[in-house]
Protein backbone atom coordinates (compact mmCIF):
# COMPACT_ATOMS: atom_id res chain seq x y z
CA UNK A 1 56.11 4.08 36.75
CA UNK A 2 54.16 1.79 38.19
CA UNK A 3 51.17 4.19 38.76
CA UNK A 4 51.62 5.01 35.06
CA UNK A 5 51.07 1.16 34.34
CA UNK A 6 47.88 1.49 36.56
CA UNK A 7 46.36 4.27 35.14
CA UNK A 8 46.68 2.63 31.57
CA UNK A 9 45.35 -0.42 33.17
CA UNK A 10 42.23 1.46 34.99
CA UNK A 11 41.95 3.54 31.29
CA UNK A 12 41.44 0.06 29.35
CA UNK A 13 39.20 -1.00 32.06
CA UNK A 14 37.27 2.10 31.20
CA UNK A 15 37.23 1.52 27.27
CA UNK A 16 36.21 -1.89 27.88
CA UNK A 17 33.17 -1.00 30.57
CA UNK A 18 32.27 1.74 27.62
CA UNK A 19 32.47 -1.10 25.21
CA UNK A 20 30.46 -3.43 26.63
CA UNK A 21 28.23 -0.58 27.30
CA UNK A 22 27.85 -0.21 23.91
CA UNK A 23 27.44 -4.10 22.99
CA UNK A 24 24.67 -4.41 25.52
CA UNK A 25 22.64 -1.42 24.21
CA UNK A 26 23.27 -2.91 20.45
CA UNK A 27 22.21 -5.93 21.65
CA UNK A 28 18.92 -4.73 23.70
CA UNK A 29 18.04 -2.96 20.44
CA UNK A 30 18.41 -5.48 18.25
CA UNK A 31 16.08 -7.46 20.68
CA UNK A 32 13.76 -5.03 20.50
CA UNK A 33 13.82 -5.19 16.49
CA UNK A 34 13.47 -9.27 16.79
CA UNK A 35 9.63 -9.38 17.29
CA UNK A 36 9.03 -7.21 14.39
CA UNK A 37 10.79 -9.40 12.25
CA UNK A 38 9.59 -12.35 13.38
CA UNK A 39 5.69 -11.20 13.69
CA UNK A 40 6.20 -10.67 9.91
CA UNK A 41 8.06 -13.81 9.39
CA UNK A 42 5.71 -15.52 11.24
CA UNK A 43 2.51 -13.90 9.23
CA UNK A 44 2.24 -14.64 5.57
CA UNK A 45 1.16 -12.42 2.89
CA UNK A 46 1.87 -9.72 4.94
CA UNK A 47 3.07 -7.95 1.64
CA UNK A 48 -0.30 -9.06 0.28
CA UNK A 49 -1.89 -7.00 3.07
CA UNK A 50 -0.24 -4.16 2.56
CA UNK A 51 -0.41 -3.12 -0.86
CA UNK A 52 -3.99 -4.24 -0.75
CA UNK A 53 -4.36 -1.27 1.73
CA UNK A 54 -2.29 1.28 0.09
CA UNK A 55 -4.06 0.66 -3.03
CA UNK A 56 -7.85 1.05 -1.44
CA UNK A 57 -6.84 3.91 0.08
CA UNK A 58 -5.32 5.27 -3.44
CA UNK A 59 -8.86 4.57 -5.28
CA UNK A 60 -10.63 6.33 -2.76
CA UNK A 61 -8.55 9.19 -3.06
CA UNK A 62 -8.96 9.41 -6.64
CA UNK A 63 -12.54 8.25 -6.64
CA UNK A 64 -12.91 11.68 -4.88
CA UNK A 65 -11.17 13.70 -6.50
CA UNK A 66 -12.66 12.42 -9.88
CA UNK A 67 -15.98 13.55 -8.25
CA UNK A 68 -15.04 16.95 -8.25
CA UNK A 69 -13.04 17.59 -11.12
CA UNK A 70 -14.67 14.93 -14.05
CA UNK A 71 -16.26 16.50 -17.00
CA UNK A 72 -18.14 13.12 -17.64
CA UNK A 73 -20.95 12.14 -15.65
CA UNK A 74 -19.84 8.87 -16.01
CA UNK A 75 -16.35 9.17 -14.86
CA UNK A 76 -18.08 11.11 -11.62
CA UNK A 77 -20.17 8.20 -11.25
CA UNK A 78 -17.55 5.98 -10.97
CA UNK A 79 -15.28 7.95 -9.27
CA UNK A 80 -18.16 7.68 -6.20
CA UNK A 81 -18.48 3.66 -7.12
CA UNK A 82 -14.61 3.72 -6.30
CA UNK A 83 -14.74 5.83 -2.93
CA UNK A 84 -18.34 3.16 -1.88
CA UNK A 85 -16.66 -0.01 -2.70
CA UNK A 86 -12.91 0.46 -1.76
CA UNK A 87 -14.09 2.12 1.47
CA UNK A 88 -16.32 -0.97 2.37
CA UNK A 89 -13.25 -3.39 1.50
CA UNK A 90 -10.61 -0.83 3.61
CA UNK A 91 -12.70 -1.03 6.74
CA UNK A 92 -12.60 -4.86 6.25
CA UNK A 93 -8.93 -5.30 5.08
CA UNK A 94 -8.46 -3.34 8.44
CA UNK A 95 -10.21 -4.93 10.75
CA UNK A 96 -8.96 -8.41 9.44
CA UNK A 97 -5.17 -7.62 9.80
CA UNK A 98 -6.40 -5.60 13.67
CA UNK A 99 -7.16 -9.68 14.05
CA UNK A 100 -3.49 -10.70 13.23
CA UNK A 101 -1.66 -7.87 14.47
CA UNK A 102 -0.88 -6.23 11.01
CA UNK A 103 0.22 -2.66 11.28
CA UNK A 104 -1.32 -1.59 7.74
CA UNK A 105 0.27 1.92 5.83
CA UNK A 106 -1.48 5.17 6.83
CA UNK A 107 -1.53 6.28 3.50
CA UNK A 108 -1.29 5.49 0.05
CA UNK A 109 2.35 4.51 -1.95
CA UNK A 110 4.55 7.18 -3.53
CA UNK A 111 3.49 5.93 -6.60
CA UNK A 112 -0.42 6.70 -6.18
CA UNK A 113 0.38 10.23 -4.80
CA UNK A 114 2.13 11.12 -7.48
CA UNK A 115 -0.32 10.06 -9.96
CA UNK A 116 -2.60 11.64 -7.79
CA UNK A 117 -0.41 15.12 -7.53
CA UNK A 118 -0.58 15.00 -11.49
CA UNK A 119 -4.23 14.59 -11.84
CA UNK A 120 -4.76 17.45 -9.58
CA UNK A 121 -3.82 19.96 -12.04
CA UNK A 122 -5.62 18.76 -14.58
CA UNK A 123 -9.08 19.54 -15.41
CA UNK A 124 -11.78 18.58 -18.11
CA UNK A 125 -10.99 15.83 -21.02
CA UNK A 126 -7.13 15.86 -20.17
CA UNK A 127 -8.20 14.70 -16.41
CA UNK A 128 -11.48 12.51 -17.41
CA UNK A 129 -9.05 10.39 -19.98
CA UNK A 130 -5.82 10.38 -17.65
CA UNK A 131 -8.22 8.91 -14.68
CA UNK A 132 -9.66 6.74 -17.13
CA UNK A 133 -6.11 5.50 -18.55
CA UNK A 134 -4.85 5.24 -14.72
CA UNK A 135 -7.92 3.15 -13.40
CA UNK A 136 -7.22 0.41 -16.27
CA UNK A 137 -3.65 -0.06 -15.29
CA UNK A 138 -4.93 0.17 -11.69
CA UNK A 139 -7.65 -2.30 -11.94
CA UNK A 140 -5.75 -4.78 -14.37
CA UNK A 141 -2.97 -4.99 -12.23
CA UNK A 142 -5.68 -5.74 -9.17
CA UNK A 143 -7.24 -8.36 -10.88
CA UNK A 144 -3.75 -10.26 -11.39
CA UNK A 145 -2.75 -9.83 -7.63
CA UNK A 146 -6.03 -10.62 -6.01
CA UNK A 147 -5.96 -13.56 -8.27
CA UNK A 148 -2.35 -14.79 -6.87
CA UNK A 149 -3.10 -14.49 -4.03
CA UNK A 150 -6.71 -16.43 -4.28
CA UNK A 151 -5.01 -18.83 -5.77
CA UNK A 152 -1.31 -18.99 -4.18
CA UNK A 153 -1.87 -17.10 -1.15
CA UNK A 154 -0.40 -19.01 2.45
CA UNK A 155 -2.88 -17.13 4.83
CA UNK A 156 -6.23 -18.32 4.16
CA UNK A 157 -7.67 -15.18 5.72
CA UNK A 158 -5.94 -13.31 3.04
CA UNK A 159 -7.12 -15.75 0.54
CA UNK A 160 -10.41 -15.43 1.77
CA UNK A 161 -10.52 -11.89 1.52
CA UNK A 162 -8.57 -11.58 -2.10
CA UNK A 163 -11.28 -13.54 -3.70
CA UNK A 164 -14.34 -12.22 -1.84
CA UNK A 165 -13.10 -8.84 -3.50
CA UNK A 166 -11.97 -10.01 -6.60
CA UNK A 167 -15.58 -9.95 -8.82
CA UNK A 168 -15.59 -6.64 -7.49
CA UNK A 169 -12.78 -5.26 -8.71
CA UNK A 170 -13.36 -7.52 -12.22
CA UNK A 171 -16.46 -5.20 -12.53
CA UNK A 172 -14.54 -2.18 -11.91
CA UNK A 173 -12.35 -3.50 -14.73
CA UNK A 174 -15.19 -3.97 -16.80
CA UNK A 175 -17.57 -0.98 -16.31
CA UNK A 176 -13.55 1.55 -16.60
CA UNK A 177 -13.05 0.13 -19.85
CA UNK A 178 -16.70 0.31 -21.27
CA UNK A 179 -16.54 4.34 -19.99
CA UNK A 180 -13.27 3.77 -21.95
CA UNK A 181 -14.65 3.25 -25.00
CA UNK A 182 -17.10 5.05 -24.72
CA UNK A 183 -14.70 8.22 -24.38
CA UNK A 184 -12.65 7.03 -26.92
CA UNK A 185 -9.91 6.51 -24.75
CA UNK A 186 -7.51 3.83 -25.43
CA UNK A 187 -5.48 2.43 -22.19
CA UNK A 188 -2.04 2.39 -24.88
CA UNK A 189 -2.11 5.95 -25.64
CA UNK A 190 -0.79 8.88 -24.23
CA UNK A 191 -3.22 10.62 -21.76
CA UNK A 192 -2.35 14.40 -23.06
């Protein structure tokens, strides 16, 4: 019996070793996981930076493929405008958030391959007025977060950089919705 009593004993001795076990590697992980969270805490506009990045790497994208597959000279031309200017603010955005230790995305959002995916099959018109329709929701809803965050922004490297870029993207605005009207494409319609 009383070896019985031991053995039970030595077992729970065993359950609790593999318990604490298992405590001390939750905890070392969630160590681990600390920094991230608090390099981000500790950064503002880290959100800013990101979505800054996934959308310059979504207009160059589409500037190219507009190159190819535009029927309008115009819509090439400023399909190549998109891949020169977003490029030269990408390598920027990047080497500003290398300075503060900002892991940007390696690609674009969901959301911009998709729209990307779906452009891809088009071809003529139906592609020249859905690129067209896409870069005026694009570049409107630009405008409005480089603005916030000129104006609002906490970091004021990210500030900085939001309204450096914003007349930029204003004349992207601009010179999408004169090749807009010229086309005869209206941003509230249906692109097909």
């Amino acid at each position: 019996m009383r070896n019985a009593v031991q053995k039970v004993h030595f077992g729970g001795i065993q359950e609790l070793a593999s318990w604490g076990l298992v405590m001390k590697g939750l905890a070392g992980s969630l160590v681990l996981l600390f920094p991230i969270v608090v390099m981000g805490a500790d950064i503002p506009d880290v959100q800013f930076y990101r979505d800054a990045a996934e959308g310059g790497m979504a207009e160059v994208a589409m500037g190219n493929l507009a190159q190819q597959k535009a029927h309008s000279q115009s819509v090439k031309e400023f399909g190549a405008q998109m891949v020169k200017d977003h490029s030269a603010a990408n390598e920027k955005l990047q080497a500003l958030a290398q300075s503060k230790n900002i892991t940007l995305p390696a690609n674009p959002s969901v959301e911009a391959m998709t729209a990307k995916a779906k452009l891809q099959v088009l071809s003529g018109d139906s592609f020249d007025k859905t690129y067209i329709k896409g870069m005026i929701k694009d570049h409107e809803k630009d405008v409005a977060e480089f603005k916030k965050e000129a104006a609002s922004g906490q970091d004021p490297e990210a500030r900085a950089f939001a309204r450096a870029a914003l007349p930029t993207l204003e004349a992207h605005l601009k010179r999408i919705q004169s090749i807009a009207a010229d086309a005869g494409v209206s941003a509230d319609q249906p692109a097909i």
